[in-house]
N, C-alpha and C. Protein backbone atom coordinates (compact mmCIF):
# COMPACT_ATOMS: atom_id res chain seq x y z
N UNK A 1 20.15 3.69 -1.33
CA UNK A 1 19.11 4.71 -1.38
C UNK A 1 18.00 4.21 -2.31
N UNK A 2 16.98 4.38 -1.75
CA UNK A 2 15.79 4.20 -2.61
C UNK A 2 14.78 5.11 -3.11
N UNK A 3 13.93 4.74 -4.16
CA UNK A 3 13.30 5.91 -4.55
C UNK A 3 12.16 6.03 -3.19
N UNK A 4 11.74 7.20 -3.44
CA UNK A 4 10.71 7.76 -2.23
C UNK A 4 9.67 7.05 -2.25
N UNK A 5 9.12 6.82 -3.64
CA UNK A 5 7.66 5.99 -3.93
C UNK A 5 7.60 4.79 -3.76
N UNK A 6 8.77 4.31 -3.51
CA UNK A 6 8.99 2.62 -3.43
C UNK A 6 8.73 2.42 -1.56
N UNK A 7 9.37 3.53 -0.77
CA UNK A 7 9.48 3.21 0.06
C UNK A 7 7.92 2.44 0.78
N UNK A 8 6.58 2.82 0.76
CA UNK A 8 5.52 2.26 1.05
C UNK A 8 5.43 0.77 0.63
N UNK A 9 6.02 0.25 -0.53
CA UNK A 9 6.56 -1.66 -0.84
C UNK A 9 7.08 -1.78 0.23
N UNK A 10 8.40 -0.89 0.92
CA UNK A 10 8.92 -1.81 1.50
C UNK A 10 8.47 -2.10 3.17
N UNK A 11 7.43 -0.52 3.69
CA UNK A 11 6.29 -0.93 4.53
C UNK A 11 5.79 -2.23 4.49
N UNK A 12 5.05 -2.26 3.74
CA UNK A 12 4.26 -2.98 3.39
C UNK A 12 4.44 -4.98 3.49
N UNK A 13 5.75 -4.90 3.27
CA UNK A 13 6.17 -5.79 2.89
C UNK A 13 6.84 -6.50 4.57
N UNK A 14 7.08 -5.42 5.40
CA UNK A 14 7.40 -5.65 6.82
C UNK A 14 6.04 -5.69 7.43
N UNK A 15 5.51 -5.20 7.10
CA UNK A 15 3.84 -5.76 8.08
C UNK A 15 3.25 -6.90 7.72
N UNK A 16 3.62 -7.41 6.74
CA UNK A 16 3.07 -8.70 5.81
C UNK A 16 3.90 -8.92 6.65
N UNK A 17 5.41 -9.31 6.78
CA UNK A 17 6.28 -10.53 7.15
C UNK A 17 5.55 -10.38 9.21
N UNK A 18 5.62 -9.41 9.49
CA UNK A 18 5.62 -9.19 10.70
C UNK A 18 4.03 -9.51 11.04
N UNK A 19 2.85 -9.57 10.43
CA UNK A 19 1.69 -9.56 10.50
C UNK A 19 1.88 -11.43 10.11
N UNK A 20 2.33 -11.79 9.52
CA UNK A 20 2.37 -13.35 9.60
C UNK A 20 3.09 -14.21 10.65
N UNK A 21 3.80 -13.50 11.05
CA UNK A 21 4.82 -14.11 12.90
C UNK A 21 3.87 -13.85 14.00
N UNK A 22 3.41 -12.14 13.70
CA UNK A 22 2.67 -11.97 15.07
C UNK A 22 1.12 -12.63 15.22
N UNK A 23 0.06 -12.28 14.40
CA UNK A 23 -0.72 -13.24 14.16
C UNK A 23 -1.52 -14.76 14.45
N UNK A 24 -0.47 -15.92 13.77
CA UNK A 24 -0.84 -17.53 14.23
C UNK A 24 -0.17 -17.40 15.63
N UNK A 25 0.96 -16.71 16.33
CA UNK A 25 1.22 -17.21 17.56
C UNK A 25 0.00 -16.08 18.51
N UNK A 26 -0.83 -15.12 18.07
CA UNK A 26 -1.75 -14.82 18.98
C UNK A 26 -2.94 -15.26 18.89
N UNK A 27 -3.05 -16.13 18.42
CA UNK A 27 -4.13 -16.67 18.14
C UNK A 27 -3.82 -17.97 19.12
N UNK A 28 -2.60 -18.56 18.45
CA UNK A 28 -2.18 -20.02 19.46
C UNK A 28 -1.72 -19.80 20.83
N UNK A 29 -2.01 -18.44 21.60
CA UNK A 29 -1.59 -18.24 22.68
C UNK A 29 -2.97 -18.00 23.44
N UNK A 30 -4.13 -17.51 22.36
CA UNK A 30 -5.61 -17.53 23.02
C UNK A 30 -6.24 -18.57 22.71
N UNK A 31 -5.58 -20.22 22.35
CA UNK A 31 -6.21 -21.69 22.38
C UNK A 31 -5.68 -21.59 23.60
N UNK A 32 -4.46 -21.55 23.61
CA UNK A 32 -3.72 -22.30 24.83
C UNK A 32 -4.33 -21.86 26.15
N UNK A 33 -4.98 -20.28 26.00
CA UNK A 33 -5.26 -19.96 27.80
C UNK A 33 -6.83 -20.36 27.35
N UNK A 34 -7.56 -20.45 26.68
CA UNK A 34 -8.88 -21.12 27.18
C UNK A 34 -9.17 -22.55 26.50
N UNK A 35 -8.19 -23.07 25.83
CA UNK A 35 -8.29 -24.68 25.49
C UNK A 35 -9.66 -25.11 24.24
N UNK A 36 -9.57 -23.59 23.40
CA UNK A 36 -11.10 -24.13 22.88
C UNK A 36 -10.13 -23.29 21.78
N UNK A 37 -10.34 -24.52 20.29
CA UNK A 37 -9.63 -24.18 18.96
C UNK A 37 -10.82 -22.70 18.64
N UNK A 38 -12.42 -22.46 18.90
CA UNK A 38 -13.14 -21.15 18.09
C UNK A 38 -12.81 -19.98 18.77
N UNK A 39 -11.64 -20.13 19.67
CA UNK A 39 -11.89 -18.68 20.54
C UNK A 39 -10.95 -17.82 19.86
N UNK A 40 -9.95 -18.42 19.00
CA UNK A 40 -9.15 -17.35 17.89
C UNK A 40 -9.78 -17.08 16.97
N UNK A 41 -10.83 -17.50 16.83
CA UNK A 41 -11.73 -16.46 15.68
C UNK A 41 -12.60 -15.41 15.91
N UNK A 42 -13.21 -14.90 16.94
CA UNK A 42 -13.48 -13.64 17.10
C UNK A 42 -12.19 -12.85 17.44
N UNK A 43 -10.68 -12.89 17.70
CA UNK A 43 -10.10 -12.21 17.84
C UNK A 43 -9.51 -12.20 16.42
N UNK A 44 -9.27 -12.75 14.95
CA UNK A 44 -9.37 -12.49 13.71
C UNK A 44 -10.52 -11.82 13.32
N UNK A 45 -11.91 -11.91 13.78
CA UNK A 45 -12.73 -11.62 13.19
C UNK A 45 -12.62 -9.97 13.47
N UNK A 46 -12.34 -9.48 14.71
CA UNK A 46 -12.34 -8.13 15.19
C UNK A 46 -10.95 -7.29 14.63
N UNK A 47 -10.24 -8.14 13.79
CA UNK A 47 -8.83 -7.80 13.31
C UNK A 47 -9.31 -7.54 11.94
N UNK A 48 -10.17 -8.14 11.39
CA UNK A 48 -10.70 -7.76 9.98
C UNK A 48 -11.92 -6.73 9.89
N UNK A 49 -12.94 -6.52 10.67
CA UNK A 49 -13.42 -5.39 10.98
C UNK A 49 -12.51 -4.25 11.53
N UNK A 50 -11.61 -4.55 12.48
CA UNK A 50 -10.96 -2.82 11.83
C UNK A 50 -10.30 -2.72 11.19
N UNK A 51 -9.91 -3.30 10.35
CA UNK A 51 -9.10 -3.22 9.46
C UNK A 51 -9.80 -2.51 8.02
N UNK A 52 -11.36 -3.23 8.02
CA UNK A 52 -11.90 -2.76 7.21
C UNK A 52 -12.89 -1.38 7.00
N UNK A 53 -12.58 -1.48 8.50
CA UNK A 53 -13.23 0.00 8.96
C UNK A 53 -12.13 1.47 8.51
N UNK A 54 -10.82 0.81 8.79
CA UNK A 54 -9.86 2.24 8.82
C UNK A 54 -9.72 2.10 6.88
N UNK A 55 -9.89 1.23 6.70
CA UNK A 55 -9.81 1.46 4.81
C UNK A 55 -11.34 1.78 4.19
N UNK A 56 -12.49 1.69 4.99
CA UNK A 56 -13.71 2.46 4.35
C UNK A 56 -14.02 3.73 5.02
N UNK A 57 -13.32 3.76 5.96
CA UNK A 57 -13.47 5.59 6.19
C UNK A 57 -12.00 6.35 6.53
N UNK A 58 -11.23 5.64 5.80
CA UNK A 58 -9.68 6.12 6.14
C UNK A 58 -8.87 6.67 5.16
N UNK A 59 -9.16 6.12 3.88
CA UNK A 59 -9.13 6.09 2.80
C UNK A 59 -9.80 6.76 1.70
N UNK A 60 -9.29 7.82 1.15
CA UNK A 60 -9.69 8.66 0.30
C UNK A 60 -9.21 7.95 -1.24
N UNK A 61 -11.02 7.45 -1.59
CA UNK A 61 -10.75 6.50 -2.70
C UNK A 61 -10.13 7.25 -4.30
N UNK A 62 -11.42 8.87 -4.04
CA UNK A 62 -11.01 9.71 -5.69
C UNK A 62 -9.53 10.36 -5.72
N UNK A 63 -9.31 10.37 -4.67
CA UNK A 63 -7.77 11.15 -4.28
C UNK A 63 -6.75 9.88 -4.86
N UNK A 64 -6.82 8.85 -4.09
CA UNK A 64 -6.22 7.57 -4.56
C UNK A 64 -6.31 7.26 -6.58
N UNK A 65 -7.57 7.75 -7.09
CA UNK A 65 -6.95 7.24 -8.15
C UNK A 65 -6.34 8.34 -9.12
N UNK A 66 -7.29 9.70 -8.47
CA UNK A 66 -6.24 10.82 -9.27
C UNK A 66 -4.49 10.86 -9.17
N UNK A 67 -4.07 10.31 -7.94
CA UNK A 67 -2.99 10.01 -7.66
C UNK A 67 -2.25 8.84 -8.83
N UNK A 68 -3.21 7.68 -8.93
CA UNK A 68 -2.91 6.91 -10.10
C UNK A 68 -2.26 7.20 -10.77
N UNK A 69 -3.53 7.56 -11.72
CA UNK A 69 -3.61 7.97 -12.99
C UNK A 69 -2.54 9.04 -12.94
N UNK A 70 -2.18 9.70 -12.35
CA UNK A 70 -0.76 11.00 -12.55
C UNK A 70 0.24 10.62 -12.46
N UNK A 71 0.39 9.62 -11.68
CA UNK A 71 1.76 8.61 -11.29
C UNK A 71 1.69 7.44 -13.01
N UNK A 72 0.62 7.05 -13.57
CA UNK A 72 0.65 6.55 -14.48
C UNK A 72 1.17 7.46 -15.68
N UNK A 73 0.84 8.29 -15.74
CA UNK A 73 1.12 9.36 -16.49
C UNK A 73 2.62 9.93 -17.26
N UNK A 74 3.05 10.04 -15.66
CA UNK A 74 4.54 10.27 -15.65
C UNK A 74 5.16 9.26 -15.79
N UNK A 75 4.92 7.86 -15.45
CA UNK A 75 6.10 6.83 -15.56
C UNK A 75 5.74 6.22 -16.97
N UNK A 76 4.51 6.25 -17.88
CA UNK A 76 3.89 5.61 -19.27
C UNK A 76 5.21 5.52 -20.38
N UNK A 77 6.20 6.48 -20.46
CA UNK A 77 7.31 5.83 -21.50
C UNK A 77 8.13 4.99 -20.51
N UNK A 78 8.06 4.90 -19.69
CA UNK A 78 8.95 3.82 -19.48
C UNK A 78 8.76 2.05 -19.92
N UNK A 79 7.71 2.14 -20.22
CA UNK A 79 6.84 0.72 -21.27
C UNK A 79 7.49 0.99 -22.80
N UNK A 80 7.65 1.94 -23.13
CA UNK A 80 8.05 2.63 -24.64
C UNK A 80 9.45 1.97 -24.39
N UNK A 81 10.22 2.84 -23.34
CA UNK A 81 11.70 3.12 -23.87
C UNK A 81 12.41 2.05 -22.91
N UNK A 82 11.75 1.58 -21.63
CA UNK A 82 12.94 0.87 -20.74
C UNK A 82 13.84 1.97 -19.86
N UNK A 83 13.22 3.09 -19.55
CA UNK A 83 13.86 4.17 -19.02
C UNK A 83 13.01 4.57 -17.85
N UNK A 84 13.21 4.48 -16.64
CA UNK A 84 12.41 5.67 -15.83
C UNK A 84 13.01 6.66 -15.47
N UNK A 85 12.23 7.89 -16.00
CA UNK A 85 12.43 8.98 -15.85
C UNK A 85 12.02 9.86 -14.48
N UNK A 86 13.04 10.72 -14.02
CA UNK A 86 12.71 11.36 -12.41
C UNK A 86 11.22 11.91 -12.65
N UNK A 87 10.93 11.83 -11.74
CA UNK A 87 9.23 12.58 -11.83
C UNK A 87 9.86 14.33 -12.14
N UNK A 88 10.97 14.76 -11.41
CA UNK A 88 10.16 16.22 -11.79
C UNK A 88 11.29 16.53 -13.40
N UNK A 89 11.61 15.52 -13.98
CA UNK A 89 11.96 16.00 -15.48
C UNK A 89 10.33 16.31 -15.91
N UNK A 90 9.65 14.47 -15.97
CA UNK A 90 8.02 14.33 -16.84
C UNK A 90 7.87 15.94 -16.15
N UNK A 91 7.82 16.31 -15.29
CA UNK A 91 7.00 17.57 -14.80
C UNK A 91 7.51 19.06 -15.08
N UNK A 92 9.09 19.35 -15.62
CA UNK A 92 9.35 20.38 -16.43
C UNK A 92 8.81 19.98 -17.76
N UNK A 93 8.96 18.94 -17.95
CA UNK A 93 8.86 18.37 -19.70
C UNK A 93 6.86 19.01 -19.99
N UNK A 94 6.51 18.57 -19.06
CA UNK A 94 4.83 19.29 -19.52
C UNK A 94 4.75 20.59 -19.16
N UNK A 95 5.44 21.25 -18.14
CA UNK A 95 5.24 22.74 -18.36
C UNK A 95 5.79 23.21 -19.47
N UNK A 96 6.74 23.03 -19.94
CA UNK A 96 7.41 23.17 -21.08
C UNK A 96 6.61 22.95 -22.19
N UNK A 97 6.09 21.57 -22.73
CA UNK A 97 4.90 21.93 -23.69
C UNK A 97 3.87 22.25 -23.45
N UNK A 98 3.48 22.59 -22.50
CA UNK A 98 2.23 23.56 -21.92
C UNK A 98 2.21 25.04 -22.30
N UNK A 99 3.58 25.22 -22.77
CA UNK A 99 4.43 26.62 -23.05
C UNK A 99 4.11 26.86 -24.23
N UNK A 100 4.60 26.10 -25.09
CA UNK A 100 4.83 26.01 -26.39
C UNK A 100 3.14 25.38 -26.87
N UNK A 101 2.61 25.24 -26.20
CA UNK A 101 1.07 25.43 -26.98
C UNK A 101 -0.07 26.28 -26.86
């Protein structure tokens, strides 16, 4: 079992492996049917335009770092102590002194 937040590493980490197999052989399968080494580069080139399209309008950048910074928040003693703590302790633990002040 893994933690929930980890699980997007391990996405991530299968589209990398799987984005590096699928990739050089589609590229070496569009030399092979027209015999010309530049014709796999407009089909990379159109792989990096959308790619960069669905992360500049796909992607909610202020959401992303408020997300951060809160996820930084909650895990910050674990640099202190060598401990990570469940997210919803950090999250009774501040209602709790939210209480008491």
């Amino acid at each position: 079992m893994i933690y929930d937040g980890w699980q997007f590493f391990g996405l991530f980490g299968l589209s990398n492996r799987a984005s590096s197999m699928i990739g050089p052989n589609v590229v070496q399968a569009i030399i092979d049917d027209t015999g010309d080494n530049w014709k796999g580069f407009p089909f990379l080139f159109a792989l990096c335009t959308a790619a960069s399209l669905v992360i500049w309008f796909g992607v909610d950048v202020t959401r992303g770092r408020r997300d951060a910074v809160a996820w930084a928040g909650r895990h910050r003693s674990y640099a202190d102590t060598g401990v990570l703590r469940a997210d919803d302790d950090s999250v009774d633990e501040r209602s709790e002194n939210a209480k008491r002040a």
